[in-house]
N, C-alpha and C. Protein backbone atom coordinates (compact mmCIF):
# COMPACT_ATOMS: atom_id res chain seq x y z
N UNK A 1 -16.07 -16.01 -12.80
CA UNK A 1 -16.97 -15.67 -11.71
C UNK A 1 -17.56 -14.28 -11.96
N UNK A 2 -18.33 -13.96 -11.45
CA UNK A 2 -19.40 -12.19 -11.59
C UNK A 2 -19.28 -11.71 -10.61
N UNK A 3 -18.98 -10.19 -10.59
CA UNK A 3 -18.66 -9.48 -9.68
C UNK A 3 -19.62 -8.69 -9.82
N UNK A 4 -20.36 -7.97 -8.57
CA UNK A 4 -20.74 -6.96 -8.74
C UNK A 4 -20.18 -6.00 -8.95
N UNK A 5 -21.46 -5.06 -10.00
CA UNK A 5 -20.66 -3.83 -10.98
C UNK A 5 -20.19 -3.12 -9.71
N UNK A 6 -20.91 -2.88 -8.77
CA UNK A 6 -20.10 -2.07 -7.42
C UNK A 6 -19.26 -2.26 -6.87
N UNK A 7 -18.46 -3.45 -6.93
CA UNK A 7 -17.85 -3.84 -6.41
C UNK A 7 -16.31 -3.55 -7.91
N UNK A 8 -16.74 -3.71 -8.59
CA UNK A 8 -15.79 -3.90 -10.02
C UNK A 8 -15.76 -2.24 -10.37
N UNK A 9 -16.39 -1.60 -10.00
CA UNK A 9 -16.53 -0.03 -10.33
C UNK A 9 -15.18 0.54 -8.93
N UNK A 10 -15.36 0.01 -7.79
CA UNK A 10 -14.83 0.30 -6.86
C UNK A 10 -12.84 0.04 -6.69
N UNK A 11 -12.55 -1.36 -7.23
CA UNK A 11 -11.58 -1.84 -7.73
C UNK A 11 -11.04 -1.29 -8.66
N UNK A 12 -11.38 -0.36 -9.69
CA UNK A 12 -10.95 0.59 -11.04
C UNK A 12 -10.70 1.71 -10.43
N UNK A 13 -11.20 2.14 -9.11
CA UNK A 13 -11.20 3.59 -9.21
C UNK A 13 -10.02 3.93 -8.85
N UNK A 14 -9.56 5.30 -8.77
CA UNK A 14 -7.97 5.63 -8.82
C UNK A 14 -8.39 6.10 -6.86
N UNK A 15 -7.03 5.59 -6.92
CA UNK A 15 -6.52 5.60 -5.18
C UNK A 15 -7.06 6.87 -4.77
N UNK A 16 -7.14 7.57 -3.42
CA UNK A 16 -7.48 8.60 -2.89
C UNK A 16 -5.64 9.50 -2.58
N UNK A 17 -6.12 10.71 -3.06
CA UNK A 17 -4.13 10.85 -2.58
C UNK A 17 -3.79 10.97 -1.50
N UNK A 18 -4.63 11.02 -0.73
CA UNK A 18 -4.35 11.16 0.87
C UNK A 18 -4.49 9.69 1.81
N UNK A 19 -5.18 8.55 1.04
CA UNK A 19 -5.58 7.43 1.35
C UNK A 19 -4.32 6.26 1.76
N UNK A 20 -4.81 5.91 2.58
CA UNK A 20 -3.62 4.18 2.58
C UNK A 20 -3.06 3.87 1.36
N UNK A 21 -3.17 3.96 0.36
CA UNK A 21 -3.07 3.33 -1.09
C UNK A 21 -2.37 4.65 -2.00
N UNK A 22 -1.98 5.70 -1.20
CA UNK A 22 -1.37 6.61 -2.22
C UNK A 22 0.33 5.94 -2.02
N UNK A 23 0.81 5.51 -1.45
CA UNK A 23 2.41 5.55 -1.16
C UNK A 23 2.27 4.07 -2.29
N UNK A 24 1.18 3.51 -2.92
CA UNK A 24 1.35 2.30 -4.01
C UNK A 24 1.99 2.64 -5.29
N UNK A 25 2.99 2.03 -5.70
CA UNK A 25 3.16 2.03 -7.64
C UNK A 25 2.04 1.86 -8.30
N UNK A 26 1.78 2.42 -9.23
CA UNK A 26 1.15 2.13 -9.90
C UNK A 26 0.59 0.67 -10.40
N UNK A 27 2.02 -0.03 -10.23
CA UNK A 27 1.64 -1.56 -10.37
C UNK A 27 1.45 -2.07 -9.46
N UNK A 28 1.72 -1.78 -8.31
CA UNK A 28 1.26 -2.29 -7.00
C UNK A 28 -0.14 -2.08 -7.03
N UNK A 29 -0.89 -1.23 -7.11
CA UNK A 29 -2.51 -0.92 -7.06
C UNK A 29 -2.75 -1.78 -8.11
N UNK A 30 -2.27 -2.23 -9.43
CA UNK A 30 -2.81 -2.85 -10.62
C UNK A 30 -2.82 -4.55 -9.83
N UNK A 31 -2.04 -4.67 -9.08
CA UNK A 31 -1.16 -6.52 -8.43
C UNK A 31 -2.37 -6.45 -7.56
N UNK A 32 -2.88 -5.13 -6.73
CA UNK A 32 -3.67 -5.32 -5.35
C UNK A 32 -5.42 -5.65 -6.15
N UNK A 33 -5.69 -4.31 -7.04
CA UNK A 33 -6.45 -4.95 -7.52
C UNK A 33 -6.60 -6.34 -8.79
N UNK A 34 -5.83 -7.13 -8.63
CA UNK A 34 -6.06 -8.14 -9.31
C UNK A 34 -5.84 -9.15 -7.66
N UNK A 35 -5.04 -9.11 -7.11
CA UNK A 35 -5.77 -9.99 -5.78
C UNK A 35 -7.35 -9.87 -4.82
N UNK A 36 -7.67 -8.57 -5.32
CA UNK A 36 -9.07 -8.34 -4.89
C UNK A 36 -10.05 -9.54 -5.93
N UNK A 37 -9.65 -9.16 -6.87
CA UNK A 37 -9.85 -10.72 -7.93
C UNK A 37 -10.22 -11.54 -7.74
N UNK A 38 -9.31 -11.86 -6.66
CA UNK A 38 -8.64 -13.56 -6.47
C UNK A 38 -7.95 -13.95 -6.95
N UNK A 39 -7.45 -13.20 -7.77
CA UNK A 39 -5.91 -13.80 -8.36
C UNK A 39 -4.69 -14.45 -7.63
N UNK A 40 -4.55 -15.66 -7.97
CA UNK A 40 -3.38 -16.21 -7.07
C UNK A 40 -2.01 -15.23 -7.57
N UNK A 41 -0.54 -15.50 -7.05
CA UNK A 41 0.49 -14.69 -7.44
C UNK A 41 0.82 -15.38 -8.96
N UNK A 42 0.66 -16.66 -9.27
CA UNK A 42 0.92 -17.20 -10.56
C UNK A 42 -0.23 -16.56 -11.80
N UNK A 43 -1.28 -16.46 -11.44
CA UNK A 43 -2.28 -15.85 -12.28
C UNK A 43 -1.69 -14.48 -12.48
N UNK A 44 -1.53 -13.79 -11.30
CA UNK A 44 -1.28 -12.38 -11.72
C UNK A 44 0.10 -12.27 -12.68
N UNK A 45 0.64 -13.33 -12.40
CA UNK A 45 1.84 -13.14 -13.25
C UNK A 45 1.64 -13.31 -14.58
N UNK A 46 1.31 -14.34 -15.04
CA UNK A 46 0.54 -14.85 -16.30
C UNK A 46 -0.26 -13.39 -17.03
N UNK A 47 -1.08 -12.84 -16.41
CA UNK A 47 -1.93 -11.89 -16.70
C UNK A 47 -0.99 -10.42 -17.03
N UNK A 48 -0.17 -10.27 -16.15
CA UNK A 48 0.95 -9.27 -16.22
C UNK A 48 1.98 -9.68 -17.09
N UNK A 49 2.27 -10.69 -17.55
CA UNK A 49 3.84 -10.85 -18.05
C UNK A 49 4.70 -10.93 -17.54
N UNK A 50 4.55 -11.21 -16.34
CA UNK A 50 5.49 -10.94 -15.52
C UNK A 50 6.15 -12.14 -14.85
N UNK A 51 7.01 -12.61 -14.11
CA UNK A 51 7.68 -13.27 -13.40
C UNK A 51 6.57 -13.54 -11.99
N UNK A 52 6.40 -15.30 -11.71
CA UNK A 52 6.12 -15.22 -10.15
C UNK A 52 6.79 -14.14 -8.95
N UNK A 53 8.19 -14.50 -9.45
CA UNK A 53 9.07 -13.70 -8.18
C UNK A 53 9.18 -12.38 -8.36
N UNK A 54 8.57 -11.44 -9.25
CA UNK A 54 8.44 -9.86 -9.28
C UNK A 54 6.85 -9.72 -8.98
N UNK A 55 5.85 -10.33 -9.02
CA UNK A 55 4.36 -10.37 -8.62
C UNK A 55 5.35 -10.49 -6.86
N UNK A 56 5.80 -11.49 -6.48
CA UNK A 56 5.81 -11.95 -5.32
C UNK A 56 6.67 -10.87 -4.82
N UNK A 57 7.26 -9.76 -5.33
CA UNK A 57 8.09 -8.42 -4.39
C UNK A 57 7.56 -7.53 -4.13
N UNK A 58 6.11 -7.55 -5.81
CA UNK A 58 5.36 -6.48 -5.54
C UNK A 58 4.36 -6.33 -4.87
N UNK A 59 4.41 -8.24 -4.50
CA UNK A 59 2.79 -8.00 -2.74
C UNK A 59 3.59 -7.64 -1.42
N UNK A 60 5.20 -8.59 -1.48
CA UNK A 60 5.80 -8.09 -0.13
C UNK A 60 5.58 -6.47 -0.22
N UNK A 61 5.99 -5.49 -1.36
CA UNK A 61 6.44 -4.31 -1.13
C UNK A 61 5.22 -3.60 -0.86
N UNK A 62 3.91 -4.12 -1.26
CA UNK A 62 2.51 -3.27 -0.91
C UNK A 62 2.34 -3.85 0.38
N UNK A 63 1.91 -5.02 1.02
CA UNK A 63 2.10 -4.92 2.11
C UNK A 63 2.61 -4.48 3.26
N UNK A 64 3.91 -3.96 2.89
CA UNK A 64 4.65 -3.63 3.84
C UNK A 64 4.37 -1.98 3.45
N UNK A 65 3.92 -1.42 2.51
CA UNK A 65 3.23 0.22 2.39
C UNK A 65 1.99 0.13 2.82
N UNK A 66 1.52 -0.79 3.17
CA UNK A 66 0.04 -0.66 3.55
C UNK A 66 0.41 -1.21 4.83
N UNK A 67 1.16 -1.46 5.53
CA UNK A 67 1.71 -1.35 7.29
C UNK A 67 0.93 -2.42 7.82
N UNK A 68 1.09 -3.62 6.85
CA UNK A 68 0.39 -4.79 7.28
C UNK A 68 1.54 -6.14 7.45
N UNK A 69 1.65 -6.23 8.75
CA UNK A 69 2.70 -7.09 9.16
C UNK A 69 1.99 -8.72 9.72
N UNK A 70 3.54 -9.35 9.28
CA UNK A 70 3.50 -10.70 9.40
C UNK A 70 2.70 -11.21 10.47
N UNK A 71 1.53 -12.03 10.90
CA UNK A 71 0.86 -12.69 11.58
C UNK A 71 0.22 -13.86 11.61
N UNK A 72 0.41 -14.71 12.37
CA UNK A 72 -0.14 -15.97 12.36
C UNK A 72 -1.78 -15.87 12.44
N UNK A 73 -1.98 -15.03 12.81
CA UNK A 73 -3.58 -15.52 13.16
C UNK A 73 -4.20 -14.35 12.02
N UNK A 74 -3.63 -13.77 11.20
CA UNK A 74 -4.53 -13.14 9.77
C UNK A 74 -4.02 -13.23 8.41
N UNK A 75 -4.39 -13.27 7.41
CA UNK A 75 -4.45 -13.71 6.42
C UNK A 75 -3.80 -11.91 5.39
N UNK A 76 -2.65 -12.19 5.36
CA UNK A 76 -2.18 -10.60 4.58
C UNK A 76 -2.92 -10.14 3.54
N UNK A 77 -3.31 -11.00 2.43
CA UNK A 77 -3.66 -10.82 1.08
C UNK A 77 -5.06 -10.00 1.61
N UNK A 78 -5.86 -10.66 2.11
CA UNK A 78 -7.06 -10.38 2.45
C UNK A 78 -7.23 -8.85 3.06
N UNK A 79 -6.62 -8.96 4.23
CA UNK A 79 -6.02 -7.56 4.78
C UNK A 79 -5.93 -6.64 3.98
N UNK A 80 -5.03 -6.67 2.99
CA UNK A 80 -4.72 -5.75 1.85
C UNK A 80 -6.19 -5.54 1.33
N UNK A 81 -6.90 -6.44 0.52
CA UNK A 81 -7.74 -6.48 -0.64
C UNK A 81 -8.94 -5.97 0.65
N UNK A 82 -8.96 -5.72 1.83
CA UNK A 82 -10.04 -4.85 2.84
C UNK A 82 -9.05 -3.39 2.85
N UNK A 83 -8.07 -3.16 2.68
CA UNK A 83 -7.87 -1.66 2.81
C UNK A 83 -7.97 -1.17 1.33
N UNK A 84 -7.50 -2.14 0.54
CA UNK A 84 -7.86 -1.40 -1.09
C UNK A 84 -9.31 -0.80 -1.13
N UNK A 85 -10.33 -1.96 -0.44
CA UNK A 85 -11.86 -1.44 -0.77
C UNK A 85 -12.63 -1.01 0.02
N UNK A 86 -11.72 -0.34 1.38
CA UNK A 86 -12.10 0.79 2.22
C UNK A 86 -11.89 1.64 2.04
N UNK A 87 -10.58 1.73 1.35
CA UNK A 87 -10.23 3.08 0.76
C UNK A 87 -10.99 3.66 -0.65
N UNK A 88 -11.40 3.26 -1.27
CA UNK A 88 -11.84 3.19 -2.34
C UNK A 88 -13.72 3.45 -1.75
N UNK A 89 -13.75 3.26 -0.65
CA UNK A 89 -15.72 3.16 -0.18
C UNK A 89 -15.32 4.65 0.31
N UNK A 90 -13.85 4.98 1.12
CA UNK A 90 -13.83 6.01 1.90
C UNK A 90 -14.23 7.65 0.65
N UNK A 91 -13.64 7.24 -0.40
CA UNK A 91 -13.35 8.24 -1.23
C UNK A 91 -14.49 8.32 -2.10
N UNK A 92 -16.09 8.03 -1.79
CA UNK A 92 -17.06 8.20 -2.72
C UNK A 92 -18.07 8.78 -1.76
């Protein structure tokens, strides 16, 4: 699929240190921006080397640093992949 370069420029850029996204690992920001993607948790794993079930600790553990709790009526991933690229709009 094609992303806009603004949008793909925005996803690369390094966290703000004062931003929602500074308390992330390093691989947590690498997991968040690859769900901005669309990366399912099996893709990202594949892509990382990694294990489903260590992709799948490292969205519980960003979620829960990005103070986005369990709800029926919103969609977490999404949630996340809108504070990654607010934060990231906030800091330009």
């Amino acid at each position: 699929s094609a992303l806009d370069p603004e949008v793909v420029g925005r996803l690369i850029a390094p966290p703000a240190a004062d931003g929602p996204l500074a308390e992330l690992s390093e691989r947590e920001r690498e997991i968040l921006k690859l769900m901005a993607e669309g990366l399912t948790n099996s893709a990202i794993a594949k892509r990382l080397f990694l294990s489903e079930r260590t992709v799948e600790a490292h969205v519980r553990h960003l979620l829960s640093k990005l103070d986005i709790p369990q709800s029926e009526d919103g969609h977490r991933r999404v949630l996340a992949v809108l504070a990654h690229l607010s934060a990231v709009h906030d800091k330009r």
